[in-house]
C-alpha atoms as a PDB file:
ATOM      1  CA  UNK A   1     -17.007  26.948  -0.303  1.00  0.00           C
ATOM      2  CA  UNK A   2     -13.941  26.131   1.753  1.00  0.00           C
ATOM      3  CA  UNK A   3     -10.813  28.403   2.071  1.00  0.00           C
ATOM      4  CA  UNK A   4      -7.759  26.513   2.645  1.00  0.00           C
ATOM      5  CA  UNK A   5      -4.393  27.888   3.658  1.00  0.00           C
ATOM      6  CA  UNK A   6      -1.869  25.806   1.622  1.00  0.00           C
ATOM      7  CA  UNK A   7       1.347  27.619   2.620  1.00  0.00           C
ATOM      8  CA  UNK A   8       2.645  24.903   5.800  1.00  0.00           C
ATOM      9  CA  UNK A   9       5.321  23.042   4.031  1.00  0.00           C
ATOM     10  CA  UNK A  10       3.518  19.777   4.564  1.00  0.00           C
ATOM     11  CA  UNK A  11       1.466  20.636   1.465  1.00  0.00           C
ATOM     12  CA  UNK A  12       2.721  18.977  -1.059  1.00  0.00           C
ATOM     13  CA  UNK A  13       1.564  19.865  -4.986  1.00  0.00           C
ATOM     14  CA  UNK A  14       0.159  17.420  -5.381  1.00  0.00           C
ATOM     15  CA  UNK A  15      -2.434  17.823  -2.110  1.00  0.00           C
ATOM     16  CA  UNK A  16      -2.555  21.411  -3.524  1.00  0.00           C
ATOM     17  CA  UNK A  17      -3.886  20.111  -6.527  1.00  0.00           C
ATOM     18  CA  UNK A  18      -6.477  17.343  -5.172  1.00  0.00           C
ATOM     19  CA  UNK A  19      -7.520  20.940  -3.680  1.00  0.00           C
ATOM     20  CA  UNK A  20      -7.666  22.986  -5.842  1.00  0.00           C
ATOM     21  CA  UNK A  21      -9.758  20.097  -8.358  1.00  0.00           C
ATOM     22  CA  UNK A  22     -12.125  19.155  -5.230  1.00  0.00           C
ATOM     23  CA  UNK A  23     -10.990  15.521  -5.063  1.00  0.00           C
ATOM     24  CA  UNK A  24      -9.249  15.817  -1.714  1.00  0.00           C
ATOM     25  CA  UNK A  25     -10.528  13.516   0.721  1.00  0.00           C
ATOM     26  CA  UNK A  26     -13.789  12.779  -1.680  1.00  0.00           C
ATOM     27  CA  UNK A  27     -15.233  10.248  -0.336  1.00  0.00           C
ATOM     28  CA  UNK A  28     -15.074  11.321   3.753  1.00  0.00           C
ATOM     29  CA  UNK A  29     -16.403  14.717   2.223  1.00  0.00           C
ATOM     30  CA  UNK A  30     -19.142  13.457   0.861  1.00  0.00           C
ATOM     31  CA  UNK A  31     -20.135  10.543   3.423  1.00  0.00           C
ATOM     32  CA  UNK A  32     -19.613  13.449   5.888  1.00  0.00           C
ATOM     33  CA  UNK A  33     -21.920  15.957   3.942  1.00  0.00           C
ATOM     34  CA  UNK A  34     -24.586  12.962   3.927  1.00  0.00           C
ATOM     35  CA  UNK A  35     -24.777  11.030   7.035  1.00  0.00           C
ATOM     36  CA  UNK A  36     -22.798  12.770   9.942  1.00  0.00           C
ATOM     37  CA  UNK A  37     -26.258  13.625  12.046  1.00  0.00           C
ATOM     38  CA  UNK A  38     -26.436  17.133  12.873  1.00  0.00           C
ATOM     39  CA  UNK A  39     -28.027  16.595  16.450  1.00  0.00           C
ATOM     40  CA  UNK A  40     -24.968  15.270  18.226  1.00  0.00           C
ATOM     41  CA  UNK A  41     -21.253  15.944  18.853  1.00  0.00           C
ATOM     42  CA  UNK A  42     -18.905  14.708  16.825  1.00  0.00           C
ATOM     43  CA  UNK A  43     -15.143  13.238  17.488  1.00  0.00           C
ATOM     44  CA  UNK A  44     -12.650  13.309  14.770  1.00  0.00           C
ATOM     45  CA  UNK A  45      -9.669  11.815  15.152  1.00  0.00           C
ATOM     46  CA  UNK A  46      -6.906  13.118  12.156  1.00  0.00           C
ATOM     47  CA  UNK A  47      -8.027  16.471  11.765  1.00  0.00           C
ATOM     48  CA  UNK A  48      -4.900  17.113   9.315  1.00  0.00           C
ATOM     49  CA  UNK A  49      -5.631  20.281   7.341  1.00  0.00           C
ATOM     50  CA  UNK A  50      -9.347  21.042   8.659  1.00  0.00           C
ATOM     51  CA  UNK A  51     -11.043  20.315   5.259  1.00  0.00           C
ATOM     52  CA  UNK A  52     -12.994  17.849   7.108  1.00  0.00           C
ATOM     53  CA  UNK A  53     -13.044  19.480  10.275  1.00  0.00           C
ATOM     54  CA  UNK A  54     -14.760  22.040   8.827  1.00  0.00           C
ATOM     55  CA  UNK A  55     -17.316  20.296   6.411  1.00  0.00           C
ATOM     56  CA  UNK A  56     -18.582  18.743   9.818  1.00  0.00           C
ATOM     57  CA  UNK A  57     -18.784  21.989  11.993  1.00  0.00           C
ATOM     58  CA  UNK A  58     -20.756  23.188   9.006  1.00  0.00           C
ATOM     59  CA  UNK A  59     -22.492  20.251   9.102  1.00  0.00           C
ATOM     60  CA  UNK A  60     -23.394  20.158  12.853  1.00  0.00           C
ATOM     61  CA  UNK A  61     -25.430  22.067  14.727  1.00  0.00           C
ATOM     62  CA  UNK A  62     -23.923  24.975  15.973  1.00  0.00           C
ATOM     63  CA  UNK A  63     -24.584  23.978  19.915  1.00  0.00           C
ATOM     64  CA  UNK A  64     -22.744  20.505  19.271  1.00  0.00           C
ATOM     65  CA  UNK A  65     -19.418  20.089  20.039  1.00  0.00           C
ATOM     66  CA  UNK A  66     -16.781  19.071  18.135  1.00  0.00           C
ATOM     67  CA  UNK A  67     -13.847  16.978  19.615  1.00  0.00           C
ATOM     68  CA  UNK A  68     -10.274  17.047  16.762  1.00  0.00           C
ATOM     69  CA  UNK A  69      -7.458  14.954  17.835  1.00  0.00           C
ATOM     70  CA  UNK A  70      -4.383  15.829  15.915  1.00  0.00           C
ATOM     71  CA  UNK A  71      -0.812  14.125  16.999  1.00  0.00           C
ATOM     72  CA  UNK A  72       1.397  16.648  14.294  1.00  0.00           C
ATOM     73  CA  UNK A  73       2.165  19.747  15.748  1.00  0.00           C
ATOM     74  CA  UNK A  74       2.402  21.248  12.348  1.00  0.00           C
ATOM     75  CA  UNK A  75      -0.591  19.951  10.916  1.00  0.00           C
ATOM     76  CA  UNK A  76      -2.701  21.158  14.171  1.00  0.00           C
ATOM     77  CA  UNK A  77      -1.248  24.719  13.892  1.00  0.00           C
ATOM     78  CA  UNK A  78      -2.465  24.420   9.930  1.00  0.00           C
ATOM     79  CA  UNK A  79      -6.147  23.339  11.547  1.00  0.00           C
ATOM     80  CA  UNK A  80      -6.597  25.611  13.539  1.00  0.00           C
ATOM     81  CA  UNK A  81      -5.802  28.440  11.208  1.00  0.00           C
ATOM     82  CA  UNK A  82      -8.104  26.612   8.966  1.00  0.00           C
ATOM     83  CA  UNK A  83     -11.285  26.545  11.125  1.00  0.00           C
ATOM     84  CA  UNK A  84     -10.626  29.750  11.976  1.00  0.00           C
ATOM     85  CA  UNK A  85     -10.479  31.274   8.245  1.00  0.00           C
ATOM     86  CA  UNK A  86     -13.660  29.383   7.936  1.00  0.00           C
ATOM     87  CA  UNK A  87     -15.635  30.861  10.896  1.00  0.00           C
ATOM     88  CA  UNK A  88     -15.773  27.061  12.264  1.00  0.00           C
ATOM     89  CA  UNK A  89     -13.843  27.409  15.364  1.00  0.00           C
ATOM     90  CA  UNK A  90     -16.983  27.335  17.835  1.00  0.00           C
ATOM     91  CA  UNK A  91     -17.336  24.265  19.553  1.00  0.00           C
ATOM     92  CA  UNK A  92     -14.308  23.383  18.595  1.00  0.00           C
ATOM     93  CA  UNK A  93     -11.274  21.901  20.637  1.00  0.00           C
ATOM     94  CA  UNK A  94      -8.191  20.437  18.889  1.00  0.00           C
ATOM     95  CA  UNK A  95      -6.362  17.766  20.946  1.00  0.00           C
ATOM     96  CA  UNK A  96      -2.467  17.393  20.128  1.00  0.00           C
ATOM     97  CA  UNK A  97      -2.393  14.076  20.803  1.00  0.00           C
ATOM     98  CA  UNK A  98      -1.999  10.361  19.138  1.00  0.00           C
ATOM     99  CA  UNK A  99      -4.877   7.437  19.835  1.00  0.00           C
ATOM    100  CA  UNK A 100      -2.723   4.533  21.218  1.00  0.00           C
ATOM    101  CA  UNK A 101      -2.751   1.456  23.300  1.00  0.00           C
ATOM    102  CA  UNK A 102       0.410   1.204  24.284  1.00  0.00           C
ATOM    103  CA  UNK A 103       1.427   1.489  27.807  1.00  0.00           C
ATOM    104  CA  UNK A 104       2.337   4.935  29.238  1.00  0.00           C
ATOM    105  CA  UNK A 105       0.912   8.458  28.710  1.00  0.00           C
ATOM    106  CA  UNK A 106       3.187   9.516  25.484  1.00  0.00           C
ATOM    107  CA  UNK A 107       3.402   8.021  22.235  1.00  0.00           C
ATOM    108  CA  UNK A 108       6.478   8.145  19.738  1.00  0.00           C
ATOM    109  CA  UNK A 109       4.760  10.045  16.264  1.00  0.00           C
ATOM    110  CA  UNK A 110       6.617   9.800  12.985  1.00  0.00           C
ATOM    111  CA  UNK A 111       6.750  13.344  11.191  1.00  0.00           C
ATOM    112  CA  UNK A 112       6.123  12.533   7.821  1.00  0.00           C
ATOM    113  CA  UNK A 113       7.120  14.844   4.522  1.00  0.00           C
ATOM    114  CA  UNK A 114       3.887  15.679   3.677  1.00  0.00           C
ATOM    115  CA  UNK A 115       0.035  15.936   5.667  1.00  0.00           C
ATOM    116  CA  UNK A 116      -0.458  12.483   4.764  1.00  0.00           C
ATOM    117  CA  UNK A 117       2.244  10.418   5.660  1.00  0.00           C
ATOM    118  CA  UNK A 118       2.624  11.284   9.532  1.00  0.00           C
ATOM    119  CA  UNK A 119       1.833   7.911  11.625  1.00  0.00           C
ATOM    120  CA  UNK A 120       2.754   6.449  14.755  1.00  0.00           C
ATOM    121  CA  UNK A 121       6.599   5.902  14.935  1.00  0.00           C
ATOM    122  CA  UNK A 122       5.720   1.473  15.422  1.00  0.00           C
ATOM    123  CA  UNK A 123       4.267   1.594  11.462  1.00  0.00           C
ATOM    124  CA  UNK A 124       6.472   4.340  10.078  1.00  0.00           C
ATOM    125  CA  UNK A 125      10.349   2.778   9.104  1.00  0.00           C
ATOM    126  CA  UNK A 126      12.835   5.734   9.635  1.00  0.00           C
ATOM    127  CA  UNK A 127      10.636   9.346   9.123  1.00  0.00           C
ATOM    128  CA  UNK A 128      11.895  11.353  12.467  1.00  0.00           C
ATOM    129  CA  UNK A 129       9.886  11.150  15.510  1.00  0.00           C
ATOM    130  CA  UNK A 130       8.669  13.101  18.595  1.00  0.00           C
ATOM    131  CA  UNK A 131       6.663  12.360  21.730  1.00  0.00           C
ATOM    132  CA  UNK A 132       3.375  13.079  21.716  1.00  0.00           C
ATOM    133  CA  UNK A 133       0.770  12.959  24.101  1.00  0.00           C
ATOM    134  CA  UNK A 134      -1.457   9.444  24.177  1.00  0.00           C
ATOM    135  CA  UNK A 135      -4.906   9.130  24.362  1.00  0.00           C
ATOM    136  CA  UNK A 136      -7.627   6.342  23.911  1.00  0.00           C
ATOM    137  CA  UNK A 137     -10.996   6.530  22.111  1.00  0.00           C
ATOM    138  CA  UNK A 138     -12.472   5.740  25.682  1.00  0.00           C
ATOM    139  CA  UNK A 139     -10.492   8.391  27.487  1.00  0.00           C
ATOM    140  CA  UNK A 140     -11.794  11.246  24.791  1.00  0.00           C
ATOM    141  CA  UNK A 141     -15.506   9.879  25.732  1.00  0.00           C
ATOM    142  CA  UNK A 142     -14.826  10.017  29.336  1.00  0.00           C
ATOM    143  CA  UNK A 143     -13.189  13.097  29.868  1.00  0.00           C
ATOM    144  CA  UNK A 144     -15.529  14.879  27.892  1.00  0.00           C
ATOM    145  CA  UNK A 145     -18.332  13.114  28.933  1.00  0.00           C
ATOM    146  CA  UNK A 146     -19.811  12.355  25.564  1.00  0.00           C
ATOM    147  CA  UNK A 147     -23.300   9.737  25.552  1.00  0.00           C
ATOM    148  CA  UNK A 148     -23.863  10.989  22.095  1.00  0.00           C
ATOM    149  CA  UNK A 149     -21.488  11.527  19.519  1.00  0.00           C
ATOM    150  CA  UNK A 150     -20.629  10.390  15.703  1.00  0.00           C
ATOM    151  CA  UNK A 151     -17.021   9.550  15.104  1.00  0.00           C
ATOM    152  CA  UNK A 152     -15.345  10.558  11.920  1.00  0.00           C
ATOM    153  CA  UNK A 153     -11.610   8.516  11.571  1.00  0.00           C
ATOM    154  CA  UNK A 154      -8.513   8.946   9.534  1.00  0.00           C
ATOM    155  CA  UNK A 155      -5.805   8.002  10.878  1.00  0.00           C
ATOM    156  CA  UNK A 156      -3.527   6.011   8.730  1.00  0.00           C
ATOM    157  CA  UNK A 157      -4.310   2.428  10.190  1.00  0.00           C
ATOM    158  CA  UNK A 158      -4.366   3.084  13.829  1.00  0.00           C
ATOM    159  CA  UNK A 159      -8.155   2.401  13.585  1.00  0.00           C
ATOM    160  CA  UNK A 160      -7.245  -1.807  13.441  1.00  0.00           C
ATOM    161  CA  UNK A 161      -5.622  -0.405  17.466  1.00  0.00           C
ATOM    162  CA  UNK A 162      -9.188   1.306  18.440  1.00  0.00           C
ATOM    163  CA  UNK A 163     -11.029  -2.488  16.952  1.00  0.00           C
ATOM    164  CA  UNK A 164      -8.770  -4.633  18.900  1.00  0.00           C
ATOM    165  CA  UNK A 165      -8.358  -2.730  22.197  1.00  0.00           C
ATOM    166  CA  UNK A 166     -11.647  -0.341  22.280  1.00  0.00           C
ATOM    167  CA  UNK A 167     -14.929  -2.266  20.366  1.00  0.00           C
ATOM    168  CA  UNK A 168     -17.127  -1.007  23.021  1.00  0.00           C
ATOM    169  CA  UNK A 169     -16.017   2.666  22.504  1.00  0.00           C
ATOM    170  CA  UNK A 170     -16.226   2.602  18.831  1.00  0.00           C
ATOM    171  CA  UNK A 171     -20.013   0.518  19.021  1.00  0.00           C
ATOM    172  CA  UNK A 172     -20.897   3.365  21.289  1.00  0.00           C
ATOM    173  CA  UNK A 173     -20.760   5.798  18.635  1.00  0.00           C
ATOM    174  CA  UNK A 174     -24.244   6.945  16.888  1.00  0.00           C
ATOM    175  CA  UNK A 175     -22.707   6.839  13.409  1.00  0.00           C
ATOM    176  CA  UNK A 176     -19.007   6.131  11.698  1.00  0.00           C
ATOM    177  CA  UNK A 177     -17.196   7.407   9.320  1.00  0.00           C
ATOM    178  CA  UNK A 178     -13.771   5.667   8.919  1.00  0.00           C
ATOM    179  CA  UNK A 179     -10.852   5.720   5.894  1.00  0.00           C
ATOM    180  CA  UNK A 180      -9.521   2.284   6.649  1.00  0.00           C
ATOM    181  CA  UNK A 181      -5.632   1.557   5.609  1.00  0.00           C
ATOM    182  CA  UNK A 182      -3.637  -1.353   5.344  1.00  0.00           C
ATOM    183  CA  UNK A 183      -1.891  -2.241   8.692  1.00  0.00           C
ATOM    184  CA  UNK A 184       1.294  -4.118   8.586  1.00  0.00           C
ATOM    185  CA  UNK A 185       0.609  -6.837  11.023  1.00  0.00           C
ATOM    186  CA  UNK A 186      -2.787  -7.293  11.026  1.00  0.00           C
ATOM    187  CA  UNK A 187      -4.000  -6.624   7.178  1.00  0.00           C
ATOM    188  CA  UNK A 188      -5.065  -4.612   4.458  1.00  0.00           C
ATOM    189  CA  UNK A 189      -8.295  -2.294   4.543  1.00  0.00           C
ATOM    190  CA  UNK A 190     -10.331  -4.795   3.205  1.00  0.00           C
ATOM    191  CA  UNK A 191      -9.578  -7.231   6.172  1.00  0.00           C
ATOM    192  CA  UNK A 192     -10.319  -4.577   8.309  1.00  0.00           C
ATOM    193  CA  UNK A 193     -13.850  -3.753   6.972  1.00  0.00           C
ATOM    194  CA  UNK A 194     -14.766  -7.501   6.783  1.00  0.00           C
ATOM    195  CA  UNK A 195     -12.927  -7.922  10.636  1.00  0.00           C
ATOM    196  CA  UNK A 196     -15.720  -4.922  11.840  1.00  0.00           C
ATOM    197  CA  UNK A 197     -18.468  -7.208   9.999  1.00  0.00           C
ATOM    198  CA  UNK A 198     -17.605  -9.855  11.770  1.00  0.00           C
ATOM    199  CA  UNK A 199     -18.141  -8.510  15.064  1.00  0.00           C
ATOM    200  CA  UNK A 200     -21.853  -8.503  14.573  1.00  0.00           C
ATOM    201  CA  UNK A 201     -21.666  -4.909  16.147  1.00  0.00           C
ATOM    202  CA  UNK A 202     -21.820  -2.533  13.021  1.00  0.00           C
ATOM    203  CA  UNK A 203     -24.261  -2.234   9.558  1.00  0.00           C
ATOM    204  CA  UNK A 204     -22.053  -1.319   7.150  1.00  0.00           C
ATOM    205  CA  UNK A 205     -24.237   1.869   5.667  1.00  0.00           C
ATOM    206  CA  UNK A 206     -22.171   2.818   2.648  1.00  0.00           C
ATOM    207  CA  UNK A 207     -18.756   2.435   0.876  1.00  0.00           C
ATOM    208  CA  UNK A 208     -16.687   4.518  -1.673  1.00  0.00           C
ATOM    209  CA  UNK A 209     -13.134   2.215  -1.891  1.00  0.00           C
ATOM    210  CA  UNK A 210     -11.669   2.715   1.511  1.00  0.00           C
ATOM    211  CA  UNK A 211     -14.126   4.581   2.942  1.00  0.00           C
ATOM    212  CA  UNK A 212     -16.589   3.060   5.000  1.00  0.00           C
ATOM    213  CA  UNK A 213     -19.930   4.499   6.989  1.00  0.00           C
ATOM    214  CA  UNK A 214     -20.794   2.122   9.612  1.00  0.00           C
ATOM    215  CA  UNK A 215     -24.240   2.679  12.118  1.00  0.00           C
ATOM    216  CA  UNK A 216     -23.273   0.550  15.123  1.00  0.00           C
ATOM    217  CA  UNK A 217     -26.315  -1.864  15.832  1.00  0.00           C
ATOM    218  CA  UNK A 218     -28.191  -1.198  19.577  1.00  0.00           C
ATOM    219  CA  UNK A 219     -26.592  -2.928  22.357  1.00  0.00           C
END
């Protein structure tokens, strides 16, 4: 029930096509659709072409707020065009900005060919890069002063960062859905699911490949 615009250049055919036959981003879609509560506020970080974004404002209810971090510039003017198409631009505020724990209050962000290859410049070889402005998971909860909130994540590995710098942060969330990647460095997706296990902080809820819903346990 979703209209997309597909006409930023970053939309590859074949992203057109997982559109156009409904098997774009399947699994967050439908772990989205299912367990995202509708009571709270939501943070997503890798709001990419809003087809998420939107399935959760949808989702929500329509007091809630809804939190989109979004480090490409052309990917975050394609979002908000999207949510707005949509009528799912209330509640909403897109952050142009990267999750990172390095030091310093920019981050170098690789622009990648298409909407799905864009990453921090550190895991992304030779793609062009710009600075972007850097945020933490703890930061977004702070400044917006968030004590309930579900966290839907896509962002192409950067979630083994948020595990190893920010546990608290994440555990703080009421529910999680995460795409994990492979992160050179540290492992591949499946580490990373077993690694959140092991913290003895999270139930994993559900699983569809890569996809994960976690409810973090009660301090």
């Amino acid at each position: 029930g979703l209209i997309i615009d597909t006409s930023s250049p970053v939309v590859t055919p074949k992203i057109k096509a997982a559109l156009l036959l409904q098997g774009y981003e399947s699994g967050e879609y439908r772990f989205v659709r299912r367990y995202v509560p509708t009571d709270c506020d939501v943070i997503e970080l890798g709001g990419s072409l809003g087809v998420i974004s939107c399935t959760i404002r949808r989702r929500i209810d329509p007091a809630r707020r809804q939190f989109i971090v979004e480090a490409d510039p052309r990917l975050a003017k394609a979002l908000r065009r999207n949510l707005a198409i949509n009528h799912c631009d209330a509640n909403v505020e897109v952050i142009e900005a990267a999750i990172s724990y390095d030091p310093g209050d920019t981050v170098s962000f690789a622009l990648g060919e298409s909407s799905v290859s864009g990453r921090v410049a550190a895991d992304a070889g030779s793609l062009p890069t710009i600075e972007v402005p850097a945020c933490t998971l703890s930061q977004l909860i702070a400044r917006h002063n968030l004590t309930d909130f579900a966290l839907v994540s896509d962002i192409e590995g950067v979630e083994w960062r948020i595990l190893k710098n920010d546990l608290e942060a994440l555990a703080s969330a009421r529910m999680i859905v995460m795409e994990t990647h492979d992160s050179p460095g540290n492992g591949s997706y499946e580490d990373l699911i077993a690694a959140l296990q092991a913290t003895g902080r999270f139930d994993l809820i559900d699983r569809h490949g890569p996809v994960v819903v976690l409810k973090p346990k009660a301090a």
